[in-house]
N, C-alpha and C. Protein backbone atom coordinates (compact mmCIF):
# COMPACT_ATOMS: atom_id res chain seq x y z
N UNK A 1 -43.50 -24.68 234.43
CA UNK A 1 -43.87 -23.87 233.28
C UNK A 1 -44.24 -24.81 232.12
N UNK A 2 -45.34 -24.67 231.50
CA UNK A 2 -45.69 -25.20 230.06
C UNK A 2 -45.48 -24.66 228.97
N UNK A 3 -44.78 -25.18 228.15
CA UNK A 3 -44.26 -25.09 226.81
C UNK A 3 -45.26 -25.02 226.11
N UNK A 4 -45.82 -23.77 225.00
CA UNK A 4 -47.16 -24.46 224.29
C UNK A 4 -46.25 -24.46 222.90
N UNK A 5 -46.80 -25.77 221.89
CA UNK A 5 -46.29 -26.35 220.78
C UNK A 5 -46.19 -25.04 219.61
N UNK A 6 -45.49 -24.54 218.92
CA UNK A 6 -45.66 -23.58 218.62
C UNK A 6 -45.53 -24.40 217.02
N UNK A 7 -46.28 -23.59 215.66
CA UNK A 7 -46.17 -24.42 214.20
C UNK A 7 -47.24 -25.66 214.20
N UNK A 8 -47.96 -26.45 215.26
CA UNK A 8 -48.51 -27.06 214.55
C UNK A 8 -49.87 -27.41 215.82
N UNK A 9 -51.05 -27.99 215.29
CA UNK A 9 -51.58 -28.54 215.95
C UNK A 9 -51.19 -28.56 217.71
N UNK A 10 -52.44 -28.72 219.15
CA UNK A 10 -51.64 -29.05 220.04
C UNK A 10 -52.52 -30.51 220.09
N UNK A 11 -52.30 -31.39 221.11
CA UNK A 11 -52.45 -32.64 220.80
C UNK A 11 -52.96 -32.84 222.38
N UNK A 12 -53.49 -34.40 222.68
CA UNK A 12 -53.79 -34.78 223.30
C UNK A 12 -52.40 -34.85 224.79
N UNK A 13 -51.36 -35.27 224.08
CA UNK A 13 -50.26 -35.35 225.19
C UNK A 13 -49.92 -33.21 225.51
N UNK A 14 -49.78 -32.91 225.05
CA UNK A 14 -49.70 -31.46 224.97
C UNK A 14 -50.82 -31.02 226.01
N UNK A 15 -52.23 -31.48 225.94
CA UNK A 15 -52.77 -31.21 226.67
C UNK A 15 -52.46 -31.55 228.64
N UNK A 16 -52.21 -32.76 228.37
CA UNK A 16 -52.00 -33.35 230.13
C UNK A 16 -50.92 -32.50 230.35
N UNK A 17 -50.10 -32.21 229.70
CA UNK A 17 -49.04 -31.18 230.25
C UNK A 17 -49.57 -29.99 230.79
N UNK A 18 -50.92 -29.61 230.69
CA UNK A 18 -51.04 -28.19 231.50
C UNK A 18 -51.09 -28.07 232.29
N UNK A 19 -51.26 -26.56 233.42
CA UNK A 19 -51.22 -27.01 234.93
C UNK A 19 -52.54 -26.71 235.15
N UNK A 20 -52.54 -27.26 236.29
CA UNK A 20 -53.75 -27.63 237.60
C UNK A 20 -53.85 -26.19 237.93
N UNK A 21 -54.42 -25.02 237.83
CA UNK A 21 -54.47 -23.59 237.61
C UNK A 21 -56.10 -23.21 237.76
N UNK A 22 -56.93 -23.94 237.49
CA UNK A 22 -58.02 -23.70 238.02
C UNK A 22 -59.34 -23.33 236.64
N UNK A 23 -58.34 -23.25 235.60
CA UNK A 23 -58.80 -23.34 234.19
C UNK A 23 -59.08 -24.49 233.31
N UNK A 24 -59.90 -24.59 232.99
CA UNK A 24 -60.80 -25.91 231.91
C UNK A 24 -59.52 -25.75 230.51
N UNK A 25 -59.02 -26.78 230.21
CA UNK A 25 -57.86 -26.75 229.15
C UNK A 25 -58.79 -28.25 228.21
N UNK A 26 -59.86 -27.40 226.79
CA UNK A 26 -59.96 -28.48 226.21
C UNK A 26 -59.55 -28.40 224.36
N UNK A 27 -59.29 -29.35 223.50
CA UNK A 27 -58.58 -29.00 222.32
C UNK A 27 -60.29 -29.45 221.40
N UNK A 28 -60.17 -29.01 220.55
CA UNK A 28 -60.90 -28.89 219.14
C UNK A 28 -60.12 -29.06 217.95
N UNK A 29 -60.10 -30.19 216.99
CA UNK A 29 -59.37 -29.87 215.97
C UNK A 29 -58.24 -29.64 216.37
N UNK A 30 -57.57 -29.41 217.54
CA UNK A 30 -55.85 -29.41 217.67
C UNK A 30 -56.12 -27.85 218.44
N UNK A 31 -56.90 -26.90 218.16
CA UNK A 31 -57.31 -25.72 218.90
C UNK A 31 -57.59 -26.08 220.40
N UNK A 32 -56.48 -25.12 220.90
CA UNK A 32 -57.06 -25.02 222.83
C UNK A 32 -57.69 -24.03 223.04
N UNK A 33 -58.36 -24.71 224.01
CA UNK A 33 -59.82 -23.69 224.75
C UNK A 33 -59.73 -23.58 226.08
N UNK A 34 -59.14 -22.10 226.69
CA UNK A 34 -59.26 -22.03 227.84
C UNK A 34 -60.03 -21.28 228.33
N UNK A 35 -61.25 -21.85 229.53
CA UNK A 35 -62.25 -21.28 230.49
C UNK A 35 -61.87 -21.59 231.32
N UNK A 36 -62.51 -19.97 232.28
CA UNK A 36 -62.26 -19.92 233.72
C UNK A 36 -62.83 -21.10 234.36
N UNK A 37 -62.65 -21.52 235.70
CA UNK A 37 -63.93 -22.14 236.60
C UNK A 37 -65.28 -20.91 236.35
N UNK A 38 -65.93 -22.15 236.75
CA UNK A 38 -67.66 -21.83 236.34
C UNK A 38 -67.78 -20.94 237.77
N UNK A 39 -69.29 -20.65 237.66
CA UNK A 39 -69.39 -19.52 239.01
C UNK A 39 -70.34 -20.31 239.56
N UNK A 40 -71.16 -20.06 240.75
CA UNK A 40 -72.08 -20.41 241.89
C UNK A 40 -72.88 -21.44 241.01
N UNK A 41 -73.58 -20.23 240.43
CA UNK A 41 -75.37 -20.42 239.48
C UNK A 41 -74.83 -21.91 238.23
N UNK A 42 -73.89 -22.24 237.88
CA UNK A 42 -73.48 -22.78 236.81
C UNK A 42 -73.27 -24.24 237.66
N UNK A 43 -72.55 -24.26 238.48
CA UNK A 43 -71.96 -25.43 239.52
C UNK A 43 -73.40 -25.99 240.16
N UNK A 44 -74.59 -25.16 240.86
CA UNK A 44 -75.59 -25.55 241.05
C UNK A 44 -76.78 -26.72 239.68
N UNK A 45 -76.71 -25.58 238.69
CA UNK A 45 -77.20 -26.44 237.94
C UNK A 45 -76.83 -27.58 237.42
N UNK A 46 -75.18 -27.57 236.79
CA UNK A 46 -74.57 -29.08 236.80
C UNK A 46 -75.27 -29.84 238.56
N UNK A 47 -75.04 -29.86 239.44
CA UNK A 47 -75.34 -30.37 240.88
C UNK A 47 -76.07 -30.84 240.68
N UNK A 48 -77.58 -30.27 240.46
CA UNK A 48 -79.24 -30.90 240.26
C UNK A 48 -79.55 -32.04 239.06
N UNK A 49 -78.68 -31.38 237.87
CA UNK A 49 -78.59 -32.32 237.04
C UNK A 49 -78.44 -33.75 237.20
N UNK A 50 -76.81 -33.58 237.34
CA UNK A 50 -76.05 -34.71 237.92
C UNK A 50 -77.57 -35.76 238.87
N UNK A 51 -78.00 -34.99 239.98
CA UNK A 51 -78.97 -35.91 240.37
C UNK A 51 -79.94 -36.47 239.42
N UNK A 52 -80.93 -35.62 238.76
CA UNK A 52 -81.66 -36.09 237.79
C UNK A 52 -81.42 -37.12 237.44
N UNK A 53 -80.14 -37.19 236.41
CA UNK A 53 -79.36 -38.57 235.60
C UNK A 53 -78.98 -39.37 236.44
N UNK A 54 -78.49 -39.14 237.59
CA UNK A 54 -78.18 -40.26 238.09
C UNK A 54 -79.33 -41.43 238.95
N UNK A 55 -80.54 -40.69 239.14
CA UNK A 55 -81.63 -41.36 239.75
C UNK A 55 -82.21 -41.92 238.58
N UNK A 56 -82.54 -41.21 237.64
CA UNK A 56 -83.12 -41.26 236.47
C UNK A 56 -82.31 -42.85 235.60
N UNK A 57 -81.15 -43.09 236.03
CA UNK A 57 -80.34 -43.82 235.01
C UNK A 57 -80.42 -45.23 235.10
N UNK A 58 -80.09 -46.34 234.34
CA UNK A 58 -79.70 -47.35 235.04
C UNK A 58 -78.67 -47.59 235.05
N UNK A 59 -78.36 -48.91 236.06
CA UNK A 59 -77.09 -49.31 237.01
C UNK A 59 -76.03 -49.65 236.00
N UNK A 60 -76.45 -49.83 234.45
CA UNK A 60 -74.96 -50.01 234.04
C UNK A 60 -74.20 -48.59 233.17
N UNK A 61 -75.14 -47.63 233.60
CA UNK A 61 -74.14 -46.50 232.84
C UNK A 61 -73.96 -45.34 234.15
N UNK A 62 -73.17 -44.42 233.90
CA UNK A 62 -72.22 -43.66 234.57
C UNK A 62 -72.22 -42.42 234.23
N UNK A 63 -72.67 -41.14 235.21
CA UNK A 63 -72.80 -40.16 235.18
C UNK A 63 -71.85 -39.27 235.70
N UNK A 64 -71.25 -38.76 234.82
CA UNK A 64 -69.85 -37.98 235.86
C UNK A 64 -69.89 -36.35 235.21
N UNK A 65 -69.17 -35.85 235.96
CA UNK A 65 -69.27 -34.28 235.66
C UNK A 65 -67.83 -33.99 235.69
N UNK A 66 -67.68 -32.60 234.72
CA UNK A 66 -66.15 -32.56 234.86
C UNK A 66 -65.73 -31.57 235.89
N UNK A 67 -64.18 -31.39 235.90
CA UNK A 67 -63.35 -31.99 234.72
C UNK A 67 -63.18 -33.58 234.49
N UNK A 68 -63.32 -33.90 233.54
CA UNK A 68 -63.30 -35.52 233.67
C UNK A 68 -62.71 -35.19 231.47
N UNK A 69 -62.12 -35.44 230.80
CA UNK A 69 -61.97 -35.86 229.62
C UNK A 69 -62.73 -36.55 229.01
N UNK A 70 -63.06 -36.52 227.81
CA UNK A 70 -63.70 -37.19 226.97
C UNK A 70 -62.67 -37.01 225.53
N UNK A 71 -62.09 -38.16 225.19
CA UNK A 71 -60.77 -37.99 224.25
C UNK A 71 -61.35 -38.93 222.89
N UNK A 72 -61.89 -37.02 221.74
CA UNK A 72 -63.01 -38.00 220.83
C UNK A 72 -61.48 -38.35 219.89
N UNK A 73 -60.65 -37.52 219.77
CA UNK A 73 -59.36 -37.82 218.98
C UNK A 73 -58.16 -37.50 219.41
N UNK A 74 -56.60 -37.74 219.17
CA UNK A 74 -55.77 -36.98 219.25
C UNK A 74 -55.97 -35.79 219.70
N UNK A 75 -56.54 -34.80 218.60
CA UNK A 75 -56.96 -33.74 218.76
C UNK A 75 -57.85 -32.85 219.04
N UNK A 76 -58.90 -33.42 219.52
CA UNK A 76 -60.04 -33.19 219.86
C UNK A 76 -60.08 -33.92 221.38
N UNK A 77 -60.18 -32.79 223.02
CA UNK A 77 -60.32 -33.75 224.09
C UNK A 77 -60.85 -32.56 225.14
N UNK A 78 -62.49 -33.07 225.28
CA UNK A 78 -63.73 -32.21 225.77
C UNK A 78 -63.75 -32.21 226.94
N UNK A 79 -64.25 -31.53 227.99
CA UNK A 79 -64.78 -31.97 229.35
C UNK A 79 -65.84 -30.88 229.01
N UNK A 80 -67.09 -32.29 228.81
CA UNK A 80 -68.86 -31.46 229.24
C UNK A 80 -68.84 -31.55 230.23
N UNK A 81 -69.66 -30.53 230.73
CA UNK A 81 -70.19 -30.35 232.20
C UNK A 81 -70.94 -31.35 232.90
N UNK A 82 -71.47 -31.99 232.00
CA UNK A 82 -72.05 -33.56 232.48
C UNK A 82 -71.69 -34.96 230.97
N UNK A 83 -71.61 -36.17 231.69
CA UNK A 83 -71.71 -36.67 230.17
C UNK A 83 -71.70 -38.20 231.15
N UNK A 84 -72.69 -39.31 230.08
CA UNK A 84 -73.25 -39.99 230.47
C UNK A 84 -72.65 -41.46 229.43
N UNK A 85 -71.93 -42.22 230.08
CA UNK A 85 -71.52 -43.78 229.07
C UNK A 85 -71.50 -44.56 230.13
N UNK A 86 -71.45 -46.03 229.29
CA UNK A 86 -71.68 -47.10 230.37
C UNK A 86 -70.28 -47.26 230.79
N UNK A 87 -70.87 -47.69 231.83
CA UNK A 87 -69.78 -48.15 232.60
C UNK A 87 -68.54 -49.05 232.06
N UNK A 88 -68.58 -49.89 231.20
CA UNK A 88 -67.66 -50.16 230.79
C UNK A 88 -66.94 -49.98 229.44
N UNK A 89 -67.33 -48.20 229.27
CA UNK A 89 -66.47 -47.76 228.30
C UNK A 89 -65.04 -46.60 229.06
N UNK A 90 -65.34 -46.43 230.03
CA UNK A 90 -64.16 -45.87 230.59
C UNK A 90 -62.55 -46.31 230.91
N UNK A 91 -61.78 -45.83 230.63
CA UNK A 91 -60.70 -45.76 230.65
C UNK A 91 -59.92 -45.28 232.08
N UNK A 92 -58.99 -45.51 232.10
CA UNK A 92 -58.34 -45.08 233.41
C UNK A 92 -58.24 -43.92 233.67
N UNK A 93 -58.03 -43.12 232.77
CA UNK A 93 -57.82 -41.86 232.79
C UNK A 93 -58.79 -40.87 231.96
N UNK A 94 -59.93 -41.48 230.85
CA UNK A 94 -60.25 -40.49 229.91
C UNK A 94 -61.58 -41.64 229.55
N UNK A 95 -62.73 -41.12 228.97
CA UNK A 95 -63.29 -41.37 227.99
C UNK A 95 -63.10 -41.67 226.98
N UNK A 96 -62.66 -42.44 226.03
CA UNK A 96 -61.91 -42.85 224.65
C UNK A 96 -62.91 -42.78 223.91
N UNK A 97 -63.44 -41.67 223.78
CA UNK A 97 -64.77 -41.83 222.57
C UNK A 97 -65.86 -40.99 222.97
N UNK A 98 -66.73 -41.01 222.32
CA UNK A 98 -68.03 -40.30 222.44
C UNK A 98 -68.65 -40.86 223.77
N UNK A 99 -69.53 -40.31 225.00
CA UNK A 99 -70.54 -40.52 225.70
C UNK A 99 -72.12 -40.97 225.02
N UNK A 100 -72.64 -41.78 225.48
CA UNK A 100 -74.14 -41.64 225.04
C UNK A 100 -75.10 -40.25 225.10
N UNK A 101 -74.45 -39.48 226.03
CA UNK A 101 -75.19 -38.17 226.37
C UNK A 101 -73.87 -37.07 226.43
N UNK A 102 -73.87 -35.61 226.52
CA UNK A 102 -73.19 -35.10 226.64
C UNK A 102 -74.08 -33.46 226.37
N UNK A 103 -73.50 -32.90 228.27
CA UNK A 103 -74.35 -31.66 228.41
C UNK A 103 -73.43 -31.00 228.93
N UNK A 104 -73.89 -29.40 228.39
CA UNK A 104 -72.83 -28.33 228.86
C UNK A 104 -74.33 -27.35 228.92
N UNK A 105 -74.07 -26.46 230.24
CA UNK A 105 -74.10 -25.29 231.03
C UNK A 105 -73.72 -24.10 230.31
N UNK A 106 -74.61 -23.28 229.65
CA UNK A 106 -73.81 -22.32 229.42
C UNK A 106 -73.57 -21.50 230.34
N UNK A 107 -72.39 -20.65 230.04
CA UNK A 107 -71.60 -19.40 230.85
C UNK A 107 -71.83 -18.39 229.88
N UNK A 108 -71.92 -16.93 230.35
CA UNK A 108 -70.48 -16.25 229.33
C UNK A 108 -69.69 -16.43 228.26
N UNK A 109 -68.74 -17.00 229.44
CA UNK A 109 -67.43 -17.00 228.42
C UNK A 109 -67.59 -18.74 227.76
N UNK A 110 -68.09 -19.41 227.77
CA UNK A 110 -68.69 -20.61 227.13
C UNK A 110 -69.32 -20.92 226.24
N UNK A 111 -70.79 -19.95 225.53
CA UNK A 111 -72.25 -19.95 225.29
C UNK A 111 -71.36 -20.36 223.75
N UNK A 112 -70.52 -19.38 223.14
CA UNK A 112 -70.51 -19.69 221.37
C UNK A 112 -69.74 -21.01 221.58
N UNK A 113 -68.76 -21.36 222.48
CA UNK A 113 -67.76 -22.67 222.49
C UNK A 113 -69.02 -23.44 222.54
N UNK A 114 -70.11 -23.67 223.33
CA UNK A 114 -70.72 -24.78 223.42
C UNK A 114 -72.04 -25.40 222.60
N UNK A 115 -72.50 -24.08 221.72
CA UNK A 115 -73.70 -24.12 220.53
C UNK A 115 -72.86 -24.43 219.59
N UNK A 116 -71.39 -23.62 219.38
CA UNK A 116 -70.93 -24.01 218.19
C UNK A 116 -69.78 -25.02 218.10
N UNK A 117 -68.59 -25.13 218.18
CA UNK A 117 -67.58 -26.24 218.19
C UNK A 117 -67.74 -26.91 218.98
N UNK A 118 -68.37 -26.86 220.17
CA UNK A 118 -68.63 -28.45 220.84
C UNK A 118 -69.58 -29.41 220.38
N UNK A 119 -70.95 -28.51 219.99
CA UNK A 119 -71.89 -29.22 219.51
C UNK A 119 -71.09 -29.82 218.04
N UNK A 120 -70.71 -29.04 217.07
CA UNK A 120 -70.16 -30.05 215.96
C UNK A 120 -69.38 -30.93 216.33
N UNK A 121 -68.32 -30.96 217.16
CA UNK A 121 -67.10 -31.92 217.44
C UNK A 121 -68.31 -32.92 217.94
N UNK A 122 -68.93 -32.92 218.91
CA UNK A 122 -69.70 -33.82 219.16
C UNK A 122 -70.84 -34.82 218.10
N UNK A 123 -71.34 -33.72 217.37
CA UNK A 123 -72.19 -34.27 216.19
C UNK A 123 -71.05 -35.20 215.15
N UNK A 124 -70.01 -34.75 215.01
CA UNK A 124 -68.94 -35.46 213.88
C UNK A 124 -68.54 -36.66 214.95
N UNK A 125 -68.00 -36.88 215.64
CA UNK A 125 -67.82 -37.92 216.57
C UNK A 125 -69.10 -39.01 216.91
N UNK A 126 -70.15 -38.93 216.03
CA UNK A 126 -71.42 -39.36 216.43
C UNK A 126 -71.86 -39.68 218.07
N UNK A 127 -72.04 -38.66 218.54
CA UNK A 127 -72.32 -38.81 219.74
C UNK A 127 -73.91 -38.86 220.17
N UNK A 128 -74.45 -39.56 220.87
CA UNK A 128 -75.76 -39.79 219.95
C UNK A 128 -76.95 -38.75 221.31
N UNK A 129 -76.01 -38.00 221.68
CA UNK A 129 -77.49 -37.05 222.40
C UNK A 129 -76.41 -35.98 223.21
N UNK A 130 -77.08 -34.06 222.37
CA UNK A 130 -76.05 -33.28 223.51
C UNK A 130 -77.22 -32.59 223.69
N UNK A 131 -77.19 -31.68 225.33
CA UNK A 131 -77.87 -31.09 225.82
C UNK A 131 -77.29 -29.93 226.03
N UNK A 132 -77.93 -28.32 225.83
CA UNK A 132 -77.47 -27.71 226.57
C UNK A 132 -78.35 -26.86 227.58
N UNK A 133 -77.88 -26.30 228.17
CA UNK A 133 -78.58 -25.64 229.81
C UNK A 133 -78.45 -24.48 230.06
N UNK A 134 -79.22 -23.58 229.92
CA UNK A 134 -79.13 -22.02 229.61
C UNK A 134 -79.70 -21.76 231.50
N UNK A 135 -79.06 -21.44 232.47
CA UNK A 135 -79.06 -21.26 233.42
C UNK A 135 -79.57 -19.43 233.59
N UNK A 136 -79.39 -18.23 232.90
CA UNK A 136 -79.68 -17.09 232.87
C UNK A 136 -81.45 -16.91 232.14
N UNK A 137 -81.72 -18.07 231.70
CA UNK A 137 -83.36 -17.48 231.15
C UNK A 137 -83.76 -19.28 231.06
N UNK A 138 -83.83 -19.88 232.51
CA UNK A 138 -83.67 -21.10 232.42
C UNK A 138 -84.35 -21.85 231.35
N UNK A 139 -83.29 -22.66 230.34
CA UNK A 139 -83.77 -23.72 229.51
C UNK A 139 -83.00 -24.60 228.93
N UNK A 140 -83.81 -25.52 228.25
CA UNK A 140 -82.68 -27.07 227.97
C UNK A 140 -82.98 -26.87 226.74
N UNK A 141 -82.19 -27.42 225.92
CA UNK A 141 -82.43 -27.82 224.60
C UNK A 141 -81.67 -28.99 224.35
N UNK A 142 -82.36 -30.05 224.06
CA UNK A 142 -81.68 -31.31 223.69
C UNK A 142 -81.16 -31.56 221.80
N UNK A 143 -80.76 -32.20 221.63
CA UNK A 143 -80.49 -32.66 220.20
C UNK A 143 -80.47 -33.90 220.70
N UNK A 144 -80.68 -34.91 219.04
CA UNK A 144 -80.65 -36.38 219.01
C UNK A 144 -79.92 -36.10 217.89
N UNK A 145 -79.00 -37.48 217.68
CA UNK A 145 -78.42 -38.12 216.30
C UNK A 145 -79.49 -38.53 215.63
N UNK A 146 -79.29 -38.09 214.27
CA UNK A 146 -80.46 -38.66 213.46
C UNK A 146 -79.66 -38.68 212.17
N UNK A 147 -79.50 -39.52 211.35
CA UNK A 147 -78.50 -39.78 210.42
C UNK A 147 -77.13 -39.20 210.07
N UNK A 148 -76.76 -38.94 211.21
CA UNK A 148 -75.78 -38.41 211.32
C UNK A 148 -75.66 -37.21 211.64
N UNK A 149 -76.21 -35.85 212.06
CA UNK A 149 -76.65 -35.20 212.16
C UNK A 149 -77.47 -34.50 213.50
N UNK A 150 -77.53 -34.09 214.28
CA UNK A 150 -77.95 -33.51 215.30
C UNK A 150 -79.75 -32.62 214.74
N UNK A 151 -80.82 -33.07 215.23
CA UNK A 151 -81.74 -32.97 215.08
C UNK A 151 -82.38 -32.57 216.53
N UNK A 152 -83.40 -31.22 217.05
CA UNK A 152 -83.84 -31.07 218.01
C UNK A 152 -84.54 -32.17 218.61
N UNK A 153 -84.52 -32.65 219.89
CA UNK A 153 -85.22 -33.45 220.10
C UNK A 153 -86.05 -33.02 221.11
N UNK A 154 -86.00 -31.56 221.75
CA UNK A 154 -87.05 -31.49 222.67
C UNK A 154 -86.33 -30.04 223.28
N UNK A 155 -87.38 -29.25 223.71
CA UNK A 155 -87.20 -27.75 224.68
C UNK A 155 -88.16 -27.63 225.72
N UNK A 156 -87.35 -26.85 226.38
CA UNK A 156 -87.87 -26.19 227.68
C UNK A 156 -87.66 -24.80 228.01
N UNK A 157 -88.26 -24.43 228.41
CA UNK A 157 -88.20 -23.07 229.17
C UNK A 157 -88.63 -22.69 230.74
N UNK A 158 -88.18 -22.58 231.76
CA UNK A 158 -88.87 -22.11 232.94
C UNK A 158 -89.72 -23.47 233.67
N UNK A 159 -91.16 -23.35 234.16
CA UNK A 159 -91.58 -24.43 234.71
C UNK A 159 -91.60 -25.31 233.58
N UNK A 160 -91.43 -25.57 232.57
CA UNK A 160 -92.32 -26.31 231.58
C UNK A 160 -90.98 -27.73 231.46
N UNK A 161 -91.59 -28.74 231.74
CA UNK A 161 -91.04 -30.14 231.62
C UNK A 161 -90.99 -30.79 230.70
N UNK A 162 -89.82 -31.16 230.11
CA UNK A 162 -89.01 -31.46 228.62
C UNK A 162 -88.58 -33.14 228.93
N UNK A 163 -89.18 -34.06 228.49
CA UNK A 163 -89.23 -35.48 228.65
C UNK A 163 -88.54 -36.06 227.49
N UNK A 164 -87.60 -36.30 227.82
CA UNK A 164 -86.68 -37.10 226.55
C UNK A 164 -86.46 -38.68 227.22
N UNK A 165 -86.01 -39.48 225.71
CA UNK A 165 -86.30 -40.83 225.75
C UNK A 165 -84.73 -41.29 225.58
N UNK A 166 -83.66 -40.28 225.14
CA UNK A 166 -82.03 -40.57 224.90
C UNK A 166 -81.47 -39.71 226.22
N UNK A 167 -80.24 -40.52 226.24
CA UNK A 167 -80.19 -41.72 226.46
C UNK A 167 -80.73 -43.04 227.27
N UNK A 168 -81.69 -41.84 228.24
CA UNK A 168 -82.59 -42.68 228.92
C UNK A 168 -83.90 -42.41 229.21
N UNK A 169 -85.27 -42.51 229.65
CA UNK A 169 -86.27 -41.85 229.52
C UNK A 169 -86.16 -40.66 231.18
N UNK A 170 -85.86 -39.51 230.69
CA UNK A 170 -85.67 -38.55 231.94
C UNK A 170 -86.28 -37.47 231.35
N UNK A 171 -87.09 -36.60 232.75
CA UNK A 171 -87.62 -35.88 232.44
C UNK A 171 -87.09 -34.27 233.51
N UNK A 172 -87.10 -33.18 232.78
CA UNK A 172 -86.06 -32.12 233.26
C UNK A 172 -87.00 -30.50 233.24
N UNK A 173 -86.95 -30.06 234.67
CA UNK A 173 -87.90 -29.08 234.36
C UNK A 173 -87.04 -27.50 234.45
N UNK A 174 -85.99 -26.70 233.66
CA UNK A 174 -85.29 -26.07 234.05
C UNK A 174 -85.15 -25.46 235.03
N UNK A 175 -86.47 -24.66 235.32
CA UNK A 175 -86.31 -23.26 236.94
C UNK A 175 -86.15 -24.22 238.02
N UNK A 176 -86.14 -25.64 238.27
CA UNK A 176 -86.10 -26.90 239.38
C UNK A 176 -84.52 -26.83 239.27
N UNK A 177 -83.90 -26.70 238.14
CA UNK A 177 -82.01 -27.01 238.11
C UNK A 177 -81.35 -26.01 239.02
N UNK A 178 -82.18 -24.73 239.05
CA UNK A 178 -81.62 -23.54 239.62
C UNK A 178 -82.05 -23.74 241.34
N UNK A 179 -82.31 -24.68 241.95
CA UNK A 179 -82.68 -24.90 243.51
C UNK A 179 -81.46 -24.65 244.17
């Protein structure tokens, strides 16, 4: 059984305490966020992705999909659906910091968590490129860091191919993610 912290903030150690239940357990600001597992259509598109970036990448950075952590603070500790750092920023257990890239899938029960408090936690953490992936009316929308700040850097819709240069030069055609 897990104890949840009751009066203050929950925290990074608070978090590893949850159970293995089949639910995404991530904090914001000290706020927990629990989502179900993803469904078929959601797991496919992370899948195709994942290839994209990983053909697309070079040999010194690292493409992983979660659950995997990304621990931007204490209180703040993400798992995107994809997220992209070099290889030798990983930790044994977690991401200690921002990714060079960082993409989430929307769901459902996901879509406001991932336009709104992920994308800021991510933009305040200077994370310097998030994507997201609208799998129901297939499309990408990228952002870039641009003085701090999250600035569009490129869209897609359906066949139409969205060529971005962050973090690496890859090019992504949405209705292809849904194969």
């Amino acid at each position: 059984m897990t104890t949840l912290p009751r009066g203050r903030q929950f925290t990074a150690a608070d978090l590893a305490a949850m159970p293995d239940d089949g639910n995404r357990y991530e904090l914001v600001d000290g706020a927990l966020i629990v989502t179900p597992s993803p469904v078929t259509r959601h797991q496919i598109v992370v899948a195709n992705l994942h290839w994209v970036l990983r053909v697309a990448g070079p040999s010194d950075l690292r493409v992983l999909f979660a659950p995997y952590d990304v621990k931007l603070s204490d209180i703040t500790v993400l798992q995107p659906d994809l997220l992209v750092a070099p290889r030798t920023a990983f930790g044994e257990a977690n991401l200690p910091g921002a990714p060079l890239l960082a993409v989430e899938v929307l769901s459902p029960s996901t879509r406001h968590i991932d336009l709104g408090l992920k994308r800021s936690a991510y933009e305040a953490a200077r994370c310097p490129a998030y994507w997201v992936v609208d799998p129901e009316d297939p499309s990408v929308t990228a952002w870039e860091l641009r003085g701090g700040e999250y600035v569009v850097a490129g869209t897609a819709t359906g066949a139409e191919t969205l060529t971005l240069a962050a973090p690496y030069p890859v090019s992504i055609t949405p209705e292809r993610l849904l194969d």
